[in-house]
Protein backbone atom coordinates (compact mmCIF):
# COMPACT_ATOMS: atom_id res chain seq x y z
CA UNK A 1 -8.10 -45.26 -13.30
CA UNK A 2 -9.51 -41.75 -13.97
CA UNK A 3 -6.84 -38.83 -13.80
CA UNK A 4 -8.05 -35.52 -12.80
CA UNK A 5 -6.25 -32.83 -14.63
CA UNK A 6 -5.29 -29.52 -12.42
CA UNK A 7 -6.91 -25.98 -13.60
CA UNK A 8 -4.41 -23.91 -16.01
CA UNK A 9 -3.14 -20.55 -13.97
CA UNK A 10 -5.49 -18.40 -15.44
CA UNK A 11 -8.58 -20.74 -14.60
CA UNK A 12 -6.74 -21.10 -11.28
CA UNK A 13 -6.81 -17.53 -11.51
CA UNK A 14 -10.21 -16.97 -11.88
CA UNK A 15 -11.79 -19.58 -9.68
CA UNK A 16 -9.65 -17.85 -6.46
CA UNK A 17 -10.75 -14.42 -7.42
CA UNK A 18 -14.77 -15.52 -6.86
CA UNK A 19 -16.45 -14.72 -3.78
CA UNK A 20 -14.71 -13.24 -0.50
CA UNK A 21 -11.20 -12.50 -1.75
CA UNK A 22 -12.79 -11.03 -4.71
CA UNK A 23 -14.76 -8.67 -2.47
CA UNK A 24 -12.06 -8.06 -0.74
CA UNK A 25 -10.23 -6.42 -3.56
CA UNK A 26 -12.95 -4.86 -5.07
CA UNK A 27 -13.98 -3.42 -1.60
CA UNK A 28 -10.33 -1.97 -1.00
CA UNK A 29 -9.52 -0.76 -4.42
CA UNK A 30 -12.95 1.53 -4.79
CA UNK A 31 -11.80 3.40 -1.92
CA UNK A 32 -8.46 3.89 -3.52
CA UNK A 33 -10.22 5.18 -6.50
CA UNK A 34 -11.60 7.58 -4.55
CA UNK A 35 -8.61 8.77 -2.47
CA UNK A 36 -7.17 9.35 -6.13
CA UNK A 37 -9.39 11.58 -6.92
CA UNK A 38 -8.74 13.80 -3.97
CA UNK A 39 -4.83 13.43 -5.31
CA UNK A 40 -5.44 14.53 -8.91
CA UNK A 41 -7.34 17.14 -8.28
CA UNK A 42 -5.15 18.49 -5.09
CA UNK A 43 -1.72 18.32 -7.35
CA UNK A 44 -3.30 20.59 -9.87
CA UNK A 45 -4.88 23.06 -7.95
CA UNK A 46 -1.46 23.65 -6.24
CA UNK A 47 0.79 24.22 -9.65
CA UNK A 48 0.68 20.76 -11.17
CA UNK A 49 0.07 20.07 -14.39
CA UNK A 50 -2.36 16.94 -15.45
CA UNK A 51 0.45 15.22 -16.91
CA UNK A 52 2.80 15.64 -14.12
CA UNK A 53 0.21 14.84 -12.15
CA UNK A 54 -0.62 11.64 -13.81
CA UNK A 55 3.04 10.89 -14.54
CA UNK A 56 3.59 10.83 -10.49
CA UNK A 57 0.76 8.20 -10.31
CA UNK A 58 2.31 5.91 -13.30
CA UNK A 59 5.88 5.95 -11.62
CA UNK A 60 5.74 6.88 -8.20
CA UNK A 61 2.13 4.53 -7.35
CA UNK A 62 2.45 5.43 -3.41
CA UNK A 63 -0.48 7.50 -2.49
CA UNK A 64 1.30 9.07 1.14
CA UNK A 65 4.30 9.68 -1.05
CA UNK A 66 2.69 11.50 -3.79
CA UNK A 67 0.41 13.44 -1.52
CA UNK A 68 3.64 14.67 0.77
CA UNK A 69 5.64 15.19 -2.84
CA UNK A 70 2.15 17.98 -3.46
CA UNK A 71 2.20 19.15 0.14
CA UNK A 72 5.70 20.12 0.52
CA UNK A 73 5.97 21.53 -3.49
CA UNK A 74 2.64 23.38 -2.51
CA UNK A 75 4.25 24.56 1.37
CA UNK A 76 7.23 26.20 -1.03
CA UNK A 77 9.52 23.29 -0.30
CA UNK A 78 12.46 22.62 -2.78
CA UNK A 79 12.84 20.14 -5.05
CA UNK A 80 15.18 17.92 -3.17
CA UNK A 81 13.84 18.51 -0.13
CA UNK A 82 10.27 17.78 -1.03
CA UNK A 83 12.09 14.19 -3.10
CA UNK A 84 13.66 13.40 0.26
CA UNK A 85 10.23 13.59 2.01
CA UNK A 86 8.60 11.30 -0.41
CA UNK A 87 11.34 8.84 -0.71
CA UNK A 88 11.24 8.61 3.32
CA UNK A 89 7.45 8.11 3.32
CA UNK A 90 7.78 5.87 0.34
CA UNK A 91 10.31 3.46 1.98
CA UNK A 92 8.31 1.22 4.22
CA UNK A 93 7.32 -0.49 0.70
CA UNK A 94 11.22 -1.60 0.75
CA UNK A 95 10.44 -3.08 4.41
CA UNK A 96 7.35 -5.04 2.58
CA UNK A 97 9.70 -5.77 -0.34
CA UNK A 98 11.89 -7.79 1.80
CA UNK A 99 8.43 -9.72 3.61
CA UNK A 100 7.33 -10.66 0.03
CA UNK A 101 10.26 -12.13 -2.00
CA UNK A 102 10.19 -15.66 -0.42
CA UNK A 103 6.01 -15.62 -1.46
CA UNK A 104 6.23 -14.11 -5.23
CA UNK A 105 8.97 -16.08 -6.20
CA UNK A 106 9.56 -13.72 -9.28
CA UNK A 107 12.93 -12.84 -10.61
CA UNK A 108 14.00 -10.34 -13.97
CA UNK A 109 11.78 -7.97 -14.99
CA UNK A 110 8.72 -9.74 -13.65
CA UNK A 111 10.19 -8.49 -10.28
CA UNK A 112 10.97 -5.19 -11.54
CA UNK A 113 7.02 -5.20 -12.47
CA UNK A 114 6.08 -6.91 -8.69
CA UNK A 115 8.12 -4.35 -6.94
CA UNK A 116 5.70 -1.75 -8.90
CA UNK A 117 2.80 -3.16 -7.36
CA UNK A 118 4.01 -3.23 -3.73
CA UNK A 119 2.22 -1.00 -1.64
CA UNK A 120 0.46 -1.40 1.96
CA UNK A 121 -2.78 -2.98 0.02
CA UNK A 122 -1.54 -5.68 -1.82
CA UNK A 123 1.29 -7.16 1.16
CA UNK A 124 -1.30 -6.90 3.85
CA UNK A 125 -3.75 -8.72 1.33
CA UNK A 126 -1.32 -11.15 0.66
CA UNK A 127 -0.07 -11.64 3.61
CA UNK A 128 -3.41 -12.09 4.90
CA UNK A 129 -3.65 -15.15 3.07
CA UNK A 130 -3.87 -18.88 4.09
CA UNK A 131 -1.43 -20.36 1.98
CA UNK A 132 1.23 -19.44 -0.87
CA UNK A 133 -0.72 -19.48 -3.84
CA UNK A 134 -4.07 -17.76 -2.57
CA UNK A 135 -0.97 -15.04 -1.27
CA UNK A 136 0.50 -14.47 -4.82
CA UNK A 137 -3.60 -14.21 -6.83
CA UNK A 138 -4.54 -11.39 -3.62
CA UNK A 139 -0.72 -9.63 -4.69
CA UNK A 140 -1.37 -9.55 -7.85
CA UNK A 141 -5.13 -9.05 -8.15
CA UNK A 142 -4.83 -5.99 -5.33
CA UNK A 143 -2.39 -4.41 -6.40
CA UNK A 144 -3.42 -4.14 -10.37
CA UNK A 145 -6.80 -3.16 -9.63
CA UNK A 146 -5.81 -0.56 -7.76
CA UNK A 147 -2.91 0.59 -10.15
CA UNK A 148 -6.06 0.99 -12.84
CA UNK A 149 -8.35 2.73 -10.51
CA UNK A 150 -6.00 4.94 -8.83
CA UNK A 151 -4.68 5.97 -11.97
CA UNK A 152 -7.92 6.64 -14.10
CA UNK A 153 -8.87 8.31 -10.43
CA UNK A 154 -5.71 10.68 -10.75
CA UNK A 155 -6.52 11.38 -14.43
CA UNK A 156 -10.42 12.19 -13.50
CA UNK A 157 -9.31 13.99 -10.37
CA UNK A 158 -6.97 16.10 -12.30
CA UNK A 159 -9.25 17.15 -14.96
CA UNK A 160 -11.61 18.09 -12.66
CA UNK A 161 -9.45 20.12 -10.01
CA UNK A 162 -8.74 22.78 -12.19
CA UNK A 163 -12.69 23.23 -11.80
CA UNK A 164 -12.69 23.03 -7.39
CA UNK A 165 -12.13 26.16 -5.39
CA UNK A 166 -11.58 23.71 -2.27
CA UNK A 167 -10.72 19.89 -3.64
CA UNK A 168 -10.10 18.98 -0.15
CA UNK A 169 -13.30 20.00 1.62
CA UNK A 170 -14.86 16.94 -0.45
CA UNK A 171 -12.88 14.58 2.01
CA UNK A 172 -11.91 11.68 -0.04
CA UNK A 173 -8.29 11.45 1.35
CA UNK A 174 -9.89 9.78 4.45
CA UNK A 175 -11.53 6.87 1.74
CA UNK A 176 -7.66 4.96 1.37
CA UNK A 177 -6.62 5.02 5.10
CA UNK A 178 -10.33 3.63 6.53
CA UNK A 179 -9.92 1.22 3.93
CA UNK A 180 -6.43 0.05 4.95
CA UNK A 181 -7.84 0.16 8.64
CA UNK A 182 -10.39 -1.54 7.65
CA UNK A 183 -8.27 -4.54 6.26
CA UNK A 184 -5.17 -4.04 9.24
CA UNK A 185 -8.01 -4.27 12.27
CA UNK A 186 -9.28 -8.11 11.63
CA UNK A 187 -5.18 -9.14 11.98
CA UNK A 188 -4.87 -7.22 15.70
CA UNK A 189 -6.09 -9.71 17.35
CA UNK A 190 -3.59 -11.48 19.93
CA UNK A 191 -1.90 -9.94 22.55
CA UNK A 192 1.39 -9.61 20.56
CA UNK A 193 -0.05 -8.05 17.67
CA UNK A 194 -1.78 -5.43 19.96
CA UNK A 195 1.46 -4.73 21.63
CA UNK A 196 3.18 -4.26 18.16
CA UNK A 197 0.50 -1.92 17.05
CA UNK A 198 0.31 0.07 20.02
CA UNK A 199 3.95 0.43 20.10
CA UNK A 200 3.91 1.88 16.69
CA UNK A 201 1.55 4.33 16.79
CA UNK A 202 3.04 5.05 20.20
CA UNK A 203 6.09 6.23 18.02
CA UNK A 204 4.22 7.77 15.05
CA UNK A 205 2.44 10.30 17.47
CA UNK A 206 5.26 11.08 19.37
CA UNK A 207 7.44 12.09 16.18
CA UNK A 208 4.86 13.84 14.18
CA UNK A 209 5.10 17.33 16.00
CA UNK A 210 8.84 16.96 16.01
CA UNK A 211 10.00 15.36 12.70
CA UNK A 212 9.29 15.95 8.73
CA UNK A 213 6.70 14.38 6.92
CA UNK A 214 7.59 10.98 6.59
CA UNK A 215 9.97 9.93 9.10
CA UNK A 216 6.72 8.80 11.57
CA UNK A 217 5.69 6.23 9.17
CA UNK A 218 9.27 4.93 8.58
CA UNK A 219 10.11 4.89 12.17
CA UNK A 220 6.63 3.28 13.24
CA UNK A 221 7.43 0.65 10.54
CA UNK A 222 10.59 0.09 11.80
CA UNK A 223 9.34 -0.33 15.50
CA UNK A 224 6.63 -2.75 13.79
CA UNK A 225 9.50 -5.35 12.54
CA UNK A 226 11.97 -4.81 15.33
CA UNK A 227 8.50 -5.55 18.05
CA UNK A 228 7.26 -8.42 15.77
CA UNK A 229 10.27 -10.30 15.42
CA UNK A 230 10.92 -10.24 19.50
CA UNK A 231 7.23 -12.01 19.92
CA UNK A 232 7.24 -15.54 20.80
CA UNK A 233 4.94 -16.12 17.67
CA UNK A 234 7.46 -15.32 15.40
CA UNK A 235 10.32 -16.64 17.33
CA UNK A 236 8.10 -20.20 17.48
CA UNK A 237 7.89 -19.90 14.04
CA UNK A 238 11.35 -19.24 13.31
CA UNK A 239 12.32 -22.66 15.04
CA UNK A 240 9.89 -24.14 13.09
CA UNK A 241 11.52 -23.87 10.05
CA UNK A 242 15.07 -24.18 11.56
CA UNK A 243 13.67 -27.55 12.40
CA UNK A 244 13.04 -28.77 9.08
């Protein structure tokens, strides 16, 4: 009787990152890339230095965060004021956190390293996948390409700001949203998930003229989980597994 011997990880690896879901990351982590760019060279045109500048992108890896950390620093914020602002925008990664432990399966410091790589990107690409293992290769795969990109971006971007007189008439702060739209807009397709969108930005818009930078996203995220958990989808799923 012939055995058939299953493909190591890293030729596992490999073979899932060929065709669509390598697109996929390629075509969502050139954007980011770009929108780093627009980052490095915004930081130091407003008092940053290029190693502060790339520091933030090493440790902080949140684009909105790092761009509100710049904005309010640049507006004549504080320090801790300007922090808070970033942590705020920063904490809907904790919400995505909390979605993703049960599909990485990682514990000790290759946790530590997974919780460096969770950003919207990489959970909606996992997330987006059709079963566990395809989930953890898009995680992983999305979220280090864009930790290289959007880092040698910042570094580029940096360099080159000092050079600008306007870094953001060039636009590429629009490239990492689209992108992210781009990805989000194929999911929004039931009535549920349409109601849980609309619901959110519903909240965003209404908090933005009224609120500090930040506190829309966290709130919208917030009214996101609460919304999706109250669907019959998730509830039907949720007896699903009390079931087995």
């Amino acid at each position: 009787m012939e055995t058939t011997l299953a493909p190591a990880p890293a030729q596992s690896t490999r073979l899932a990152l060929r065709g669509p879901l390598a697109r996929d990351v390629f075509g969502i982590a050139a954007p980011a890339g770009a929108f780093a760019l627009s980052f490095g060279a915004l930081a130091t045109s407003t008092g940053f230095s290029v190693a502060q500048t790339c520091v933030l992108s090493l440790l902080m890896f949140t684009g909105g965060s790092q761009f509100a950390l710049v904005s309010a620093v640049a507006s004549g914020s504080a320090a801790l004021p300007a922090t808070t602002v970033a942590v705020l925008l920063g904490a809907r990664n904790a919400l995505y956190g909390l979605r993703l432990s049960g599909l990485l399966r990682v514990s000790g410091l290759r946790r530590l390293a997974a919780a460096q790589l969770v950003i919207d990107e990489s959970a909606a690409m996992a997330t987006a996948q059709r079963d566990p293992e395809s989930g953890r290769i898009a995680f992983r795969a999305t979220g280090l390409a864009i930790f290289v990109l959007w880092n040698a971006g910042t570094l580029i971007g940096a360099i080159a700001g000092r050079a600008l007189p306007d870094p953001s008439a060039l636009g590429l702060d629009a490239a990492a949203p689209a992108a992210f739209l781009a990805l989000l807009a194929p999911r929004v397709r039931t009535r549920d998930t349409r109601l849980t969108a609309l619901t959110a930005a519903v909240v965003t818009l209404a908090l933005i003229p009224v609120t500090p930078i930040g506190v829309p996203v966290v709130a919208a995220a917030l009214v996101a989980v609460t919304v999706g958990m109250r669907t019959p989808a998730h509830r039907s799923r949720r007896a699903d597994t009390a079931g087995r």
